[in-house]
PDB file of N, CA and C in Angstrom:
ATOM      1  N   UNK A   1      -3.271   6.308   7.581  1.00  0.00           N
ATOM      2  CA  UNK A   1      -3.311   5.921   6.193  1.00  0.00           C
ATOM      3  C   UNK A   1      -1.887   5.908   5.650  1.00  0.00           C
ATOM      4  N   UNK A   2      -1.932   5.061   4.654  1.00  0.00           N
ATOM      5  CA  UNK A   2      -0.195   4.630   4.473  1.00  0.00           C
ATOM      6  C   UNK A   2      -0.173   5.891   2.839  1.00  0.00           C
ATOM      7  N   UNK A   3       0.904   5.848   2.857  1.00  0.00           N
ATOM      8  CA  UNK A   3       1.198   6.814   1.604  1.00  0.00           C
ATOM      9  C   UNK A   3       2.369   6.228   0.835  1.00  0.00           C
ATOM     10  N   UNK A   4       2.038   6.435  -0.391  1.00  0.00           N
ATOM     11  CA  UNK A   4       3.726   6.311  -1.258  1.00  0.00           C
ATOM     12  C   UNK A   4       4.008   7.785  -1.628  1.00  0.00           C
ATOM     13  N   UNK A   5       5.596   8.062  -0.823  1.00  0.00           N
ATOM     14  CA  UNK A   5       6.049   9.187  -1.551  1.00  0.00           C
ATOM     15  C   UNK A   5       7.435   9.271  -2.683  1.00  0.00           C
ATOM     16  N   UNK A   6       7.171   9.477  -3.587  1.00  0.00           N
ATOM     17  CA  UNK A   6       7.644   9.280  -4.694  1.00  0.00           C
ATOM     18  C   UNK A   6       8.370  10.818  -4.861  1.00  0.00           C
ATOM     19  N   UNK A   7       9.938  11.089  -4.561  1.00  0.00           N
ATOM     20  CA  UNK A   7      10.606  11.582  -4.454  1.00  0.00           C
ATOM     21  C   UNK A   7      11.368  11.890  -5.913  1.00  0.00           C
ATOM     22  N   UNK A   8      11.337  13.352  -6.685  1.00  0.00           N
ATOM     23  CA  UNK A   8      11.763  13.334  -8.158  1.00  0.00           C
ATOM     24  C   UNK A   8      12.543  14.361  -8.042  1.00  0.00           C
ATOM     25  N   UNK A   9      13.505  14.587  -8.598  1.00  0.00           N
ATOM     26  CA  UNK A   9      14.355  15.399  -9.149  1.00  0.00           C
ATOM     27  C   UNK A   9      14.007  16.242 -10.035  1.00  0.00           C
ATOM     28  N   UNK A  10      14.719  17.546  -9.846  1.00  0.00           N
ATOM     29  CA  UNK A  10      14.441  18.853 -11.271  1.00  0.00           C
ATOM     30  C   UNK A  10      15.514  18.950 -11.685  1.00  0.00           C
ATOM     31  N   UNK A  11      16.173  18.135 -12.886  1.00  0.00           N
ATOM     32  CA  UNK A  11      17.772  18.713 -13.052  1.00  0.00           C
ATOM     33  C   UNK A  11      18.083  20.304 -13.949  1.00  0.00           C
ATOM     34  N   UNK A  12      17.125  20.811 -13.476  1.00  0.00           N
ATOM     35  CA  UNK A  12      17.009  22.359 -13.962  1.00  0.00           C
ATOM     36  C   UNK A  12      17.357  23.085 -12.528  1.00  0.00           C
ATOM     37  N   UNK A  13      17.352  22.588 -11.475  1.00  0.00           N
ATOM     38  CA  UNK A  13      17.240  23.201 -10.232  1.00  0.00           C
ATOM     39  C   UNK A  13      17.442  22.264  -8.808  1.00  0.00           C
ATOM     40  N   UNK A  14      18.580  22.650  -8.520  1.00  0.00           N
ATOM     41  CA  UNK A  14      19.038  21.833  -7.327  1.00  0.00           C
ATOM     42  C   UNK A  14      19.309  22.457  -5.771  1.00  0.00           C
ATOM     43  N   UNK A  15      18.628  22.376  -5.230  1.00  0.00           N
ATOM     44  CA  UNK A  15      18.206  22.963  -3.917  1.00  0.00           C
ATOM     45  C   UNK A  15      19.809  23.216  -3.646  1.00  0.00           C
ATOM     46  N   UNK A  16      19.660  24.582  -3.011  1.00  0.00           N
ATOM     47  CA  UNK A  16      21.262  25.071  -1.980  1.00  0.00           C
ATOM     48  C   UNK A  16      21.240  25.677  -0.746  1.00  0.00           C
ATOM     49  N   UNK A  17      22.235  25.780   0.200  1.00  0.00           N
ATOM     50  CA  UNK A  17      21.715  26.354   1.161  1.00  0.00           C
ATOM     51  C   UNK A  17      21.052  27.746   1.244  1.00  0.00           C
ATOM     52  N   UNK A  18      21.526  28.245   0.305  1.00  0.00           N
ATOM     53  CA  UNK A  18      21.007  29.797   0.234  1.00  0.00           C
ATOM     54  C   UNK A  18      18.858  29.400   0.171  1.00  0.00           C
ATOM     55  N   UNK A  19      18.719  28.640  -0.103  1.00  0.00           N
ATOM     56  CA  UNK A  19      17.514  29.056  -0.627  1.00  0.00           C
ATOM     57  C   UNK A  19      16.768  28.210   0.779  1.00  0.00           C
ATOM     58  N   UNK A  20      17.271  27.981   2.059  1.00  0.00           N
ATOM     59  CA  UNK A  20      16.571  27.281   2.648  1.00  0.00           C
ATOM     60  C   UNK A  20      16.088  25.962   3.033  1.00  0.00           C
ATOM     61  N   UNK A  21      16.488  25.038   2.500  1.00  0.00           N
ATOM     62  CA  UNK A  21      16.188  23.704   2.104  1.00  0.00           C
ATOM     63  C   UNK A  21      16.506  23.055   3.253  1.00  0.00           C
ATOM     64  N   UNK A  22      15.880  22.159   3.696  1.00  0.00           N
ATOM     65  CA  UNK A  22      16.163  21.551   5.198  1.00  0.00           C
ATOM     66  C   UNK A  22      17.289  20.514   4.632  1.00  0.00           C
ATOM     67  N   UNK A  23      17.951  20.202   5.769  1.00  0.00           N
ATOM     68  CA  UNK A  23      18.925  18.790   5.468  1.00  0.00           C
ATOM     69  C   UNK A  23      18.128  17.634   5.141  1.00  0.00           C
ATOM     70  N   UNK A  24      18.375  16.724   4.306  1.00  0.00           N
ATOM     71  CA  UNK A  24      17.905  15.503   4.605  1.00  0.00           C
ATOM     72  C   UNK A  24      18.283  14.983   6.105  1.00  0.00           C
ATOM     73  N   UNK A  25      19.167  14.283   6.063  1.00  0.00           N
ATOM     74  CA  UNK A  25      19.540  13.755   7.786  1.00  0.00           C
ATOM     75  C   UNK A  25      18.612  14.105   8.824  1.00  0.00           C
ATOM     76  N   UNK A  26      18.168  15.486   8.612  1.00  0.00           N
ATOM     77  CA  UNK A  26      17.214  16.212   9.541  1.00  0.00           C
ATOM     78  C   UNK A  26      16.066  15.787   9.406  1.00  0.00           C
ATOM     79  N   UNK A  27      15.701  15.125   8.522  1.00  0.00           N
ATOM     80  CA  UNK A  27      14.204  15.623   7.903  1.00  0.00           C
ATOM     81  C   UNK A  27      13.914  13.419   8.281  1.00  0.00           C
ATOM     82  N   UNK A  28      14.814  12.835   7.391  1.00  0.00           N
ATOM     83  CA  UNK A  28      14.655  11.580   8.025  1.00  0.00           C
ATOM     84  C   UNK A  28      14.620  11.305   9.820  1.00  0.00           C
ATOM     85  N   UNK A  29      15.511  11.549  10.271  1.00  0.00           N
ATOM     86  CA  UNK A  29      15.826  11.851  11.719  1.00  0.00           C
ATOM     87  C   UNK A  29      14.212  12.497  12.293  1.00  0.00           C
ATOM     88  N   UNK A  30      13.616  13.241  11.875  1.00  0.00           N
ATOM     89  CA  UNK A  30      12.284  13.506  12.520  1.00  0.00           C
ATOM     90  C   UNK A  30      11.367  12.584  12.160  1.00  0.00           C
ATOM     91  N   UNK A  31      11.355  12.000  10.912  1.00  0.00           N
ATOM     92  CA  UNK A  31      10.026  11.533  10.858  1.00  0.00           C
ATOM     93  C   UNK A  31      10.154  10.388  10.963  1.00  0.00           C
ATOM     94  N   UNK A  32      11.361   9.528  11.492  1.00  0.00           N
ATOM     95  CA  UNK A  32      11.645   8.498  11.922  1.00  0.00           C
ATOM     96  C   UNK A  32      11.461   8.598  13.154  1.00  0.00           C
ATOM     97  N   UNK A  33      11.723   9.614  14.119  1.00  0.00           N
ATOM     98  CA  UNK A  33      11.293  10.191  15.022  1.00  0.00           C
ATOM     99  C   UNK A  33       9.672   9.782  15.375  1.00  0.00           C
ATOM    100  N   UNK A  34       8.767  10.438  14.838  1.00  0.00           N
ATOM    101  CA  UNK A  34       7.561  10.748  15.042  1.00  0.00           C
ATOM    102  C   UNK A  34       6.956   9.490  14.586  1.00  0.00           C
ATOM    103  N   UNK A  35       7.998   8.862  13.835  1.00  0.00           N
ATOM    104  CA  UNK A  35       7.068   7.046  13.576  1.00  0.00           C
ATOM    105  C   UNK A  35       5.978   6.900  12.468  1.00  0.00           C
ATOM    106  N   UNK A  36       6.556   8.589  11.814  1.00  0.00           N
ATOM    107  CA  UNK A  36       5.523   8.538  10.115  1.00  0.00           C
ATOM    108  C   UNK A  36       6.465   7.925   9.347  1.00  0.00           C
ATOM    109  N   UNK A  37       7.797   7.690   8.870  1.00  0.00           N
ATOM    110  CA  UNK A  37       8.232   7.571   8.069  1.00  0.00           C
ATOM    111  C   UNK A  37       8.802   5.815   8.584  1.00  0.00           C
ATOM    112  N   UNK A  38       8.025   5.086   6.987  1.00  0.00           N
ATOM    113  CA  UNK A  38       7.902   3.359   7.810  1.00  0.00           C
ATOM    114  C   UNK A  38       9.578   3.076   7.026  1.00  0.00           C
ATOM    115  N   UNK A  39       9.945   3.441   5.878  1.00  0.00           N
ATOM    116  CA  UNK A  39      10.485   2.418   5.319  1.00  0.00           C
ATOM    117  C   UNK A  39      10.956   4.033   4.263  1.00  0.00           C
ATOM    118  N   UNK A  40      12.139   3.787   3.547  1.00  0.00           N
ATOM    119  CA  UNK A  40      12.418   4.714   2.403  1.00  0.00           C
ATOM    120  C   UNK A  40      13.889   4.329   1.721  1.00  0.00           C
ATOM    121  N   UNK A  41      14.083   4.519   0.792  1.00  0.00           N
ATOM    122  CA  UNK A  41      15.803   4.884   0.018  1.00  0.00           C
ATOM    123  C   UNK A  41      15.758   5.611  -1.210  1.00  0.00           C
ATOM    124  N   UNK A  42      16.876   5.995  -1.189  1.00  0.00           N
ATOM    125  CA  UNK A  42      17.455   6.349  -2.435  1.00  0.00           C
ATOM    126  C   UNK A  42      17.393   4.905  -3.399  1.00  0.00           C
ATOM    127  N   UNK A  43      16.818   5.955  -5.364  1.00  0.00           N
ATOM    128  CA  UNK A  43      17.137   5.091  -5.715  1.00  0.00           C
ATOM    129  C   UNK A  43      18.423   5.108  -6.998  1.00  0.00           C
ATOM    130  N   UNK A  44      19.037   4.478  -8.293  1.00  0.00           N
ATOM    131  CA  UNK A  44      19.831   4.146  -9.176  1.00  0.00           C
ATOM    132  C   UNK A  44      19.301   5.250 -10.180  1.00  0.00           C
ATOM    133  N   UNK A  45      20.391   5.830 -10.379  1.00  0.00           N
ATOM    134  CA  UNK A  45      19.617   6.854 -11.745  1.00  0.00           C
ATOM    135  C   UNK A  45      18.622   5.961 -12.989  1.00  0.00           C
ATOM    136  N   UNK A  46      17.778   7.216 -13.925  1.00  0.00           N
ATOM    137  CA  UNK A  46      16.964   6.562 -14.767  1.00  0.00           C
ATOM    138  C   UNK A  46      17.380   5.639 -15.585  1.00  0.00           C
ATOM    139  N   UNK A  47      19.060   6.345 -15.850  1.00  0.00           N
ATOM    140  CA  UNK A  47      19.825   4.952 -16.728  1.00  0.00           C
ATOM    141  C   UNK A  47      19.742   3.402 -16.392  1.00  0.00           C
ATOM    142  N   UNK A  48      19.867   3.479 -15.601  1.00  0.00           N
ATOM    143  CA  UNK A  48      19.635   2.283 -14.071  1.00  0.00           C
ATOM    144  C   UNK A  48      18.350   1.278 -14.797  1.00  0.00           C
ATOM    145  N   UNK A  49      17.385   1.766 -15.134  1.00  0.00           N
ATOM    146  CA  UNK A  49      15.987   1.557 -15.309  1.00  0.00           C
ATOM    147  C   UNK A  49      16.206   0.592 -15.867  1.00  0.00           C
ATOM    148  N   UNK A  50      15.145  -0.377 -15.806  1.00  0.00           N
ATOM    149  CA  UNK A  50      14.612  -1.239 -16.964  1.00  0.00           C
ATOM    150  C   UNK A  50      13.018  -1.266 -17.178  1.00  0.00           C
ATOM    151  N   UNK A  51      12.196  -1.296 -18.091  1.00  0.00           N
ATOM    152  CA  UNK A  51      10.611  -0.702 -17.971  1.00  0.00           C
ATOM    153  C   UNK A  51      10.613  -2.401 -18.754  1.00  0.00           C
ATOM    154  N   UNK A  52       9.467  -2.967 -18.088  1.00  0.00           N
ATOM    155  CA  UNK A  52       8.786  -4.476 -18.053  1.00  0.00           C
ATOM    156  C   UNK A  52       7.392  -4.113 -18.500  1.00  0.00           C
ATOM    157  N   UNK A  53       6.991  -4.681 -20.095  1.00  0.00           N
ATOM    158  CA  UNK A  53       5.639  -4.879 -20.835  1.00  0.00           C
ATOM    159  C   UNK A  53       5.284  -6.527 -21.062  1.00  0.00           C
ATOM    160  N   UNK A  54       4.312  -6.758 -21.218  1.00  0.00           N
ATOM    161  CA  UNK A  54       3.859  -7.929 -21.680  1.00  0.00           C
ATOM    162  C   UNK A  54       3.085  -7.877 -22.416  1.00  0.00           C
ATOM    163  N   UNK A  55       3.070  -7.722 -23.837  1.00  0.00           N
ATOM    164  CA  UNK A  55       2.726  -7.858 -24.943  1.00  0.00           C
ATOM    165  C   UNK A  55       2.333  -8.869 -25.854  1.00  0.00           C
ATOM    166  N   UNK A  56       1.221  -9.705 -26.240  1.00  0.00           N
ATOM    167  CA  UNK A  56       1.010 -10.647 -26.968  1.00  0.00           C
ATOM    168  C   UNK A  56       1.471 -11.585 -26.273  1.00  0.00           C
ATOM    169  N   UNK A  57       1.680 -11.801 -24.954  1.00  0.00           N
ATOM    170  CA  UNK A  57       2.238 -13.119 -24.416  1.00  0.00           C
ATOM    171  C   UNK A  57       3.658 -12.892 -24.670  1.00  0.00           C
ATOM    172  N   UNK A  58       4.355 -11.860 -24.707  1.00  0.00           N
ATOM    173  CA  UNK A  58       5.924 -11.946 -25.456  1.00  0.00           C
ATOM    174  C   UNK A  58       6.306 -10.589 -23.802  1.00  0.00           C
ATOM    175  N   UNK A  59       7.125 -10.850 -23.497  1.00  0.00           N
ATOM    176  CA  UNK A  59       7.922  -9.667 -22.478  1.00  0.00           C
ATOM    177  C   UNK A  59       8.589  -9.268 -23.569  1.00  0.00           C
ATOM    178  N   UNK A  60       8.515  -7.390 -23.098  1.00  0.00           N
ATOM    179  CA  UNK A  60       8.885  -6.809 -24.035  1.00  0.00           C
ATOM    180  C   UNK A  60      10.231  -5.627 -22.765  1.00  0.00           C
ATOM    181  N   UNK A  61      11.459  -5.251 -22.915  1.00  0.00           N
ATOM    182  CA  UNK A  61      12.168  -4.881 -22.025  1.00  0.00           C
ATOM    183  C   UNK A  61      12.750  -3.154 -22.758  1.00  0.00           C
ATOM    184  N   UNK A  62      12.406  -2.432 -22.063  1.00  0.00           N
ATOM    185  CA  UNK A  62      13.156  -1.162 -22.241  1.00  0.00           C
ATOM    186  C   UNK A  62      14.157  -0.430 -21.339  1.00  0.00           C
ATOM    187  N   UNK A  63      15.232  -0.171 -21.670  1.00  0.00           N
ATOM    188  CA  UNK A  63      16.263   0.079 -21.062  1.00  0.00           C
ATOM    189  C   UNK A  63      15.903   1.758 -21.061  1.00  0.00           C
ATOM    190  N   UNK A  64      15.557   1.795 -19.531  1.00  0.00           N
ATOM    191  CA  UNK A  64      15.401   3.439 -19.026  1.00  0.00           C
ATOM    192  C   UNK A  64      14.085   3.604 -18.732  1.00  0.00           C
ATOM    193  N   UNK A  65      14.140   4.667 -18.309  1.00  0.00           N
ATOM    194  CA  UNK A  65      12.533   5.063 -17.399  1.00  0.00           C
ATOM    195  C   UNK A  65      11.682   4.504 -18.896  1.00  0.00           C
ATOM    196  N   UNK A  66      10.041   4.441 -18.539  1.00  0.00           N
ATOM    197  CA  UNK A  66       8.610   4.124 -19.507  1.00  0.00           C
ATOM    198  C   UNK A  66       8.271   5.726 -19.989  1.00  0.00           C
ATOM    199  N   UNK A  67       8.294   6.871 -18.888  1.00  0.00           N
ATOM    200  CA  UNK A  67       8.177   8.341 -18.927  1.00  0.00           C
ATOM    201  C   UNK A  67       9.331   9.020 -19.557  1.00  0.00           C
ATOM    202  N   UNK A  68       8.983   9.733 -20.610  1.00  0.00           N
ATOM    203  CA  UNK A  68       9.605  10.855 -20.800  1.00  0.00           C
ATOM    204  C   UNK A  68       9.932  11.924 -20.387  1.00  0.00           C
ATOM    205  N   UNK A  69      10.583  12.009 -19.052  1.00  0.00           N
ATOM    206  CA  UNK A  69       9.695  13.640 -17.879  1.00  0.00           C
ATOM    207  C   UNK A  69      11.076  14.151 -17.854  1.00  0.00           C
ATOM    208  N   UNK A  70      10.372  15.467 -17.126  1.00  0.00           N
ATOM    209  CA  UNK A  70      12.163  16.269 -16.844  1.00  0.00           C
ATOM    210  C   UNK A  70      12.602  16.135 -15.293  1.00  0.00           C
ATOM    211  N   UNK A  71      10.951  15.823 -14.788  1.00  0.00           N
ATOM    212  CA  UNK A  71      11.915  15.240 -13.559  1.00  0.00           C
ATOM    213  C   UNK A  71      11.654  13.618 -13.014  1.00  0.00           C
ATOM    214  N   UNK A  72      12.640  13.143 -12.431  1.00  0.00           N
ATOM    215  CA  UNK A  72      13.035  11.866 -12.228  1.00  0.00           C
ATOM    216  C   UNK A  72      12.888  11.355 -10.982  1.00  0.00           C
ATOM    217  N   UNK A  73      12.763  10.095 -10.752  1.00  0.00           N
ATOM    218  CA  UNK A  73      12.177   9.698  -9.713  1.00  0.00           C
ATOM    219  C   UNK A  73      13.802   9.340  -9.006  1.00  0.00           C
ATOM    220  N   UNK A  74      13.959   9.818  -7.336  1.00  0.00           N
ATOM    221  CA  UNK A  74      15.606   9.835  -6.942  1.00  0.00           C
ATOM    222  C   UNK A  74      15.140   9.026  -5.596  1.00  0.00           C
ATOM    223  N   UNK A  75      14.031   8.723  -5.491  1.00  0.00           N
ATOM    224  CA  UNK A  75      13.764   7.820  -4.098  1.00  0.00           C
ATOM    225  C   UNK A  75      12.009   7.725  -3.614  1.00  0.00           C
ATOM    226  N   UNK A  76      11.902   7.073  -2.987  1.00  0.00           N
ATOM    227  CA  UNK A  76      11.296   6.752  -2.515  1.00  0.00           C
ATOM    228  C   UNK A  76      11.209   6.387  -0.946  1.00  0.00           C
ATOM    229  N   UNK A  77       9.583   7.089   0.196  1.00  0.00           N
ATOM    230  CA  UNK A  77       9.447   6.608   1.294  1.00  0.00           C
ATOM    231  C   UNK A  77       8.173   6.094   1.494  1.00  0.00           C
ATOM    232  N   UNK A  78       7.710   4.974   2.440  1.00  0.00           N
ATOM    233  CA  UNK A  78       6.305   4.773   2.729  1.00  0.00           C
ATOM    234  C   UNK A  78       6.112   5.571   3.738  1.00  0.00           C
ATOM    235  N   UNK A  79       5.091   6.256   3.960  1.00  0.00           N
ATOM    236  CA  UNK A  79       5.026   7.259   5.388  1.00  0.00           C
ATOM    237  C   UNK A  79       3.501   6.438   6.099  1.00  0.00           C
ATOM    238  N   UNK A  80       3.254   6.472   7.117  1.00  0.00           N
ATOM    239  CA  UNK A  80       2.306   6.437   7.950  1.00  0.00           C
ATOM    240  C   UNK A  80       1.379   7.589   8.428  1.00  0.00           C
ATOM    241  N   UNK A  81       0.489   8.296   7.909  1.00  0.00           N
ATOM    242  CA  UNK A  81      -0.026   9.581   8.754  1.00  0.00           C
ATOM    243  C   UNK A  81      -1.490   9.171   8.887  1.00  0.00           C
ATOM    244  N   UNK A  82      -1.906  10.507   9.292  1.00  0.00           N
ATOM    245  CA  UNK A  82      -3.491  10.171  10.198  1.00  0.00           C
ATOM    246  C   UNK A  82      -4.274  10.632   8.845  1.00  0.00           C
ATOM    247  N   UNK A  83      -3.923  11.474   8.072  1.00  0.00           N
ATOM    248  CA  UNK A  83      -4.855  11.975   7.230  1.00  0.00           C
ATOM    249  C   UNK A  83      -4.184  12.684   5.803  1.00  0.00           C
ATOM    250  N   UNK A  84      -4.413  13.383   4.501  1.00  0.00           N
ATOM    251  CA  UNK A  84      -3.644  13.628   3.285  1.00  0.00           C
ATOM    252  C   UNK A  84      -3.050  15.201   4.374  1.00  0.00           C
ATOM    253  N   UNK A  85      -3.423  15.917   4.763  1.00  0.00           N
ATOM    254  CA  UNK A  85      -2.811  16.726   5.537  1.00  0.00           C
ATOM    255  C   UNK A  85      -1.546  16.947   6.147  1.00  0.00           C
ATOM    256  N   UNK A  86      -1.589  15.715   6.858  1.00  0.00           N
ATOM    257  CA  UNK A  86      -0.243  15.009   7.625  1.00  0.00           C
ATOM    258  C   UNK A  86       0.516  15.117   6.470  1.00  0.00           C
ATOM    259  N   UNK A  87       0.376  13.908   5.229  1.00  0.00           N
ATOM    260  CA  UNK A  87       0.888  13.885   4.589  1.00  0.00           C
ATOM    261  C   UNK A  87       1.828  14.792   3.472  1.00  0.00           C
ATOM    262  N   UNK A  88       0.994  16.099   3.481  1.00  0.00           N
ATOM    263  CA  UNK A  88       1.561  17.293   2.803  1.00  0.00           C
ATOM    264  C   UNK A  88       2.485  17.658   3.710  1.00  0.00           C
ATOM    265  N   UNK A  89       2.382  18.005   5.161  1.00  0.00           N
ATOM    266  CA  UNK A  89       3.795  18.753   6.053  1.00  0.00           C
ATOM    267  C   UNK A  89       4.014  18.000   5.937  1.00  0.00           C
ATOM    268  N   UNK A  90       4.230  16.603   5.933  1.00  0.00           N
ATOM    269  CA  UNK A  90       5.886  16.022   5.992  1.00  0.00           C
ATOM    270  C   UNK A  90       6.681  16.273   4.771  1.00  0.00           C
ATOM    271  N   UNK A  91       5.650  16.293   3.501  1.00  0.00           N
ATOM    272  CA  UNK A  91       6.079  15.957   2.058  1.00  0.00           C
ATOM    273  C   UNK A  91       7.033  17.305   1.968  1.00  0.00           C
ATOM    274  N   UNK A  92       6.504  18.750   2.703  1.00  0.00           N
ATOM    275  CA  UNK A  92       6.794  19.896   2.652  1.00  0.00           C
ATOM    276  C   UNK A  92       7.922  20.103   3.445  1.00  0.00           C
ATOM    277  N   UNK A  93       8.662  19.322   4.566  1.00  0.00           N
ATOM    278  CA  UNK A  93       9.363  19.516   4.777  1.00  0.00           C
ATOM    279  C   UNK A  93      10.978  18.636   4.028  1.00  0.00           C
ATOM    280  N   UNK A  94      10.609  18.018   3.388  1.00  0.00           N
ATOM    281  CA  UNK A  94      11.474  16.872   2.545  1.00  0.00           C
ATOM    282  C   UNK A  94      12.233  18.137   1.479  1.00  0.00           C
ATOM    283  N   UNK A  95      13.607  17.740   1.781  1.00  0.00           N
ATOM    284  CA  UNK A  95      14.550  18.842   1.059  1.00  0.00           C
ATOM    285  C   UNK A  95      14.397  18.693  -0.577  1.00  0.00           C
ATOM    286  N   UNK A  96      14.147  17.624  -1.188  1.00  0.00           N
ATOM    287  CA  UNK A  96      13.313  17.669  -2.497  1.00  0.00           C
ATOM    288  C   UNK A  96      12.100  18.678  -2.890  1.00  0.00           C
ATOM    289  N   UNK A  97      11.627  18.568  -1.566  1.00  0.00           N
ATOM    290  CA  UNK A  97      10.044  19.707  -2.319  1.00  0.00           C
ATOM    291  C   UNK A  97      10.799  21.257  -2.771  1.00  0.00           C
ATOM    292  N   UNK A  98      12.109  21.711  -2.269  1.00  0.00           N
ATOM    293  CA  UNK A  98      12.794  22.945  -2.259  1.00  0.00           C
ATOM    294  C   UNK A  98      12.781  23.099  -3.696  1.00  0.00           C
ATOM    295  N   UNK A  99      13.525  21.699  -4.459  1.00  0.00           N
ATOM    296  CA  UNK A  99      14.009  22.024  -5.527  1.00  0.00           C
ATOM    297  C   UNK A  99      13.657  21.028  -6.762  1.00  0.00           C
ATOM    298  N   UNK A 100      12.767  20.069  -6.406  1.00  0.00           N
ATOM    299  CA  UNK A 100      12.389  18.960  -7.000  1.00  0.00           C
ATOM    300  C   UNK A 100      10.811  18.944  -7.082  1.00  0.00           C
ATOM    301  N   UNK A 101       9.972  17.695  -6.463  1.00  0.00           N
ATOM    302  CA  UNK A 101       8.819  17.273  -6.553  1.00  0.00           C
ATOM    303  C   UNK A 101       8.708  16.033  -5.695  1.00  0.00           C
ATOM    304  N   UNK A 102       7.533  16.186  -4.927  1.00  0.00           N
ATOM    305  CA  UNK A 102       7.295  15.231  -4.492  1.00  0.00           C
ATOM    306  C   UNK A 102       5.534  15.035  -4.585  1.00  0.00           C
ATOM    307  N   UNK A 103       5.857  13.894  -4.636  1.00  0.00           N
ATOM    308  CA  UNK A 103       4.261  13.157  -4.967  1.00  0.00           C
ATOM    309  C   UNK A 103       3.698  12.231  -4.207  1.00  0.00           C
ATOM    310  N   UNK A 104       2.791  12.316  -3.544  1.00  0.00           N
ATOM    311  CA  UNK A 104       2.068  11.354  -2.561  1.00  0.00           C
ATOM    312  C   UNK A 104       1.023  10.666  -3.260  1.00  0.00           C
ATOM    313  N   UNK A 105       1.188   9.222  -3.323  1.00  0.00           N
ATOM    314  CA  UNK A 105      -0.265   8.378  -3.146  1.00  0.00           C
ATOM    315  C   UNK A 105       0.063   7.570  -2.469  1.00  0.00           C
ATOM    316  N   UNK A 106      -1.959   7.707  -1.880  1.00  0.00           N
ATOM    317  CA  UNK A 106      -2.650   7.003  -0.952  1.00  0.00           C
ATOM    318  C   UNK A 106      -2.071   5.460  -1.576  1.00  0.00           C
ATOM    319  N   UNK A 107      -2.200   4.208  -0.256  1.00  0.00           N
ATOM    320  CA  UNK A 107      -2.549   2.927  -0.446  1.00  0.00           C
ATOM    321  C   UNK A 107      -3.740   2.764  -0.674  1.00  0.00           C
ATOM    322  N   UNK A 108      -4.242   1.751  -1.320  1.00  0.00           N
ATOM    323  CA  UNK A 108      -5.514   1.596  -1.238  1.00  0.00           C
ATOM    324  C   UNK A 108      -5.673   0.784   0.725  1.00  0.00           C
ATOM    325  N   UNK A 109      -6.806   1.119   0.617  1.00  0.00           N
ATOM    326  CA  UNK A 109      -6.901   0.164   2.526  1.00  0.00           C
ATOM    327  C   UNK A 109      -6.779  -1.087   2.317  1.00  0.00           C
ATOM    328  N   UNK A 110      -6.451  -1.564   3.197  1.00  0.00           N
ATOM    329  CA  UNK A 110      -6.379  -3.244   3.474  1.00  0.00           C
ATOM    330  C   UNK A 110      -8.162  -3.798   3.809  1.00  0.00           C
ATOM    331  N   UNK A 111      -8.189  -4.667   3.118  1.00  0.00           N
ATOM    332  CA  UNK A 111      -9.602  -5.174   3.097  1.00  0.00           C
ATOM    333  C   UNK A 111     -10.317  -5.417   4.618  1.00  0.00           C
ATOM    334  N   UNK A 112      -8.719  -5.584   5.727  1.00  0.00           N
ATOM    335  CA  UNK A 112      -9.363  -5.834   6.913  1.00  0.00           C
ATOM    336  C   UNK A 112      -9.295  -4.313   7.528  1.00  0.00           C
ATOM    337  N   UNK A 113      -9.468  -3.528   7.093  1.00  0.00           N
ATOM    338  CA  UNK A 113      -9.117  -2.179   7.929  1.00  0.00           C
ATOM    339  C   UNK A 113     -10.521  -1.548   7.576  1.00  0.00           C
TER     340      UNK A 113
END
C-alpha cells in the first residue's frame, strides 16, 4: 500500500545529537535500500507557499501556507509498505519524528488493484 508521508517541523524543538535522532542520509539510504521509500524531497519554507481557491468562478491566491499550525510541512516521501504497520517503523525511524511530526496517509487503491 502506497503512503504519503508528510514530513513537519516543530520550530519549538529541533532534534540534536544528544537526544538520539538518526541521520537522515541513514534513514534515506535504508529505505531506499529496502525499496519502501519510492520518491521524496525537501520542500521551500511556508513563506515559499502560495494557497490556490476558486471562488465564484474567480481564483483567489494566498501568499503562505492555507493552515495556521506551529508545525510546518519541510518535505515530503511516497513510501511503499505491506501494511499501516510497516508504515509507522519507517515513519519512526525518520529523524523528524525525534523532533517534529510526521504524518502518514494511505493512497486511496488504484481501481485496478
Amino acid at each position: 500500500m502506497k503512503y504519503l508521508m508528510l514530513v513537519c517541523t516543530d520550530p519549538d524543538h529541533t532534534p540534536g545529537q544528544d537526544d538520539g535522532a538518526p541521520d537522515i542520509e541513514d534513514w534515506v539510504k535504508e529505505m531506499d535500500g529496502r525499496g519502501i521509500r519510492l520518491t521524496g524531497s525537501r520542500t521551500r519554507p511556508a513563506s515559499d507557499a502560495t494557497t490556490v481557491r476558486v471562488r465564484d468562478r474567480e481564483v483567489l491566491l494566498t501568499d503562505g501556507p492555507y493552515a495556521e499550525t506551529k508545525d510546518l510541512m519541510a518535505g515530503f516521501d511516497i513510501l511503499e509498505c505491506a501494511d499501516l504497520d510497516e508504515a509507522i517503523e519507517v515513519a519512526s525511524k525518520h529523524p523528524m519524528a525525534w523532533g517534529g511530526m510526521i504524518e502518514l496517509r494511505p493512497f486511496w487503491p488504484d481501481e485496478d488493484e
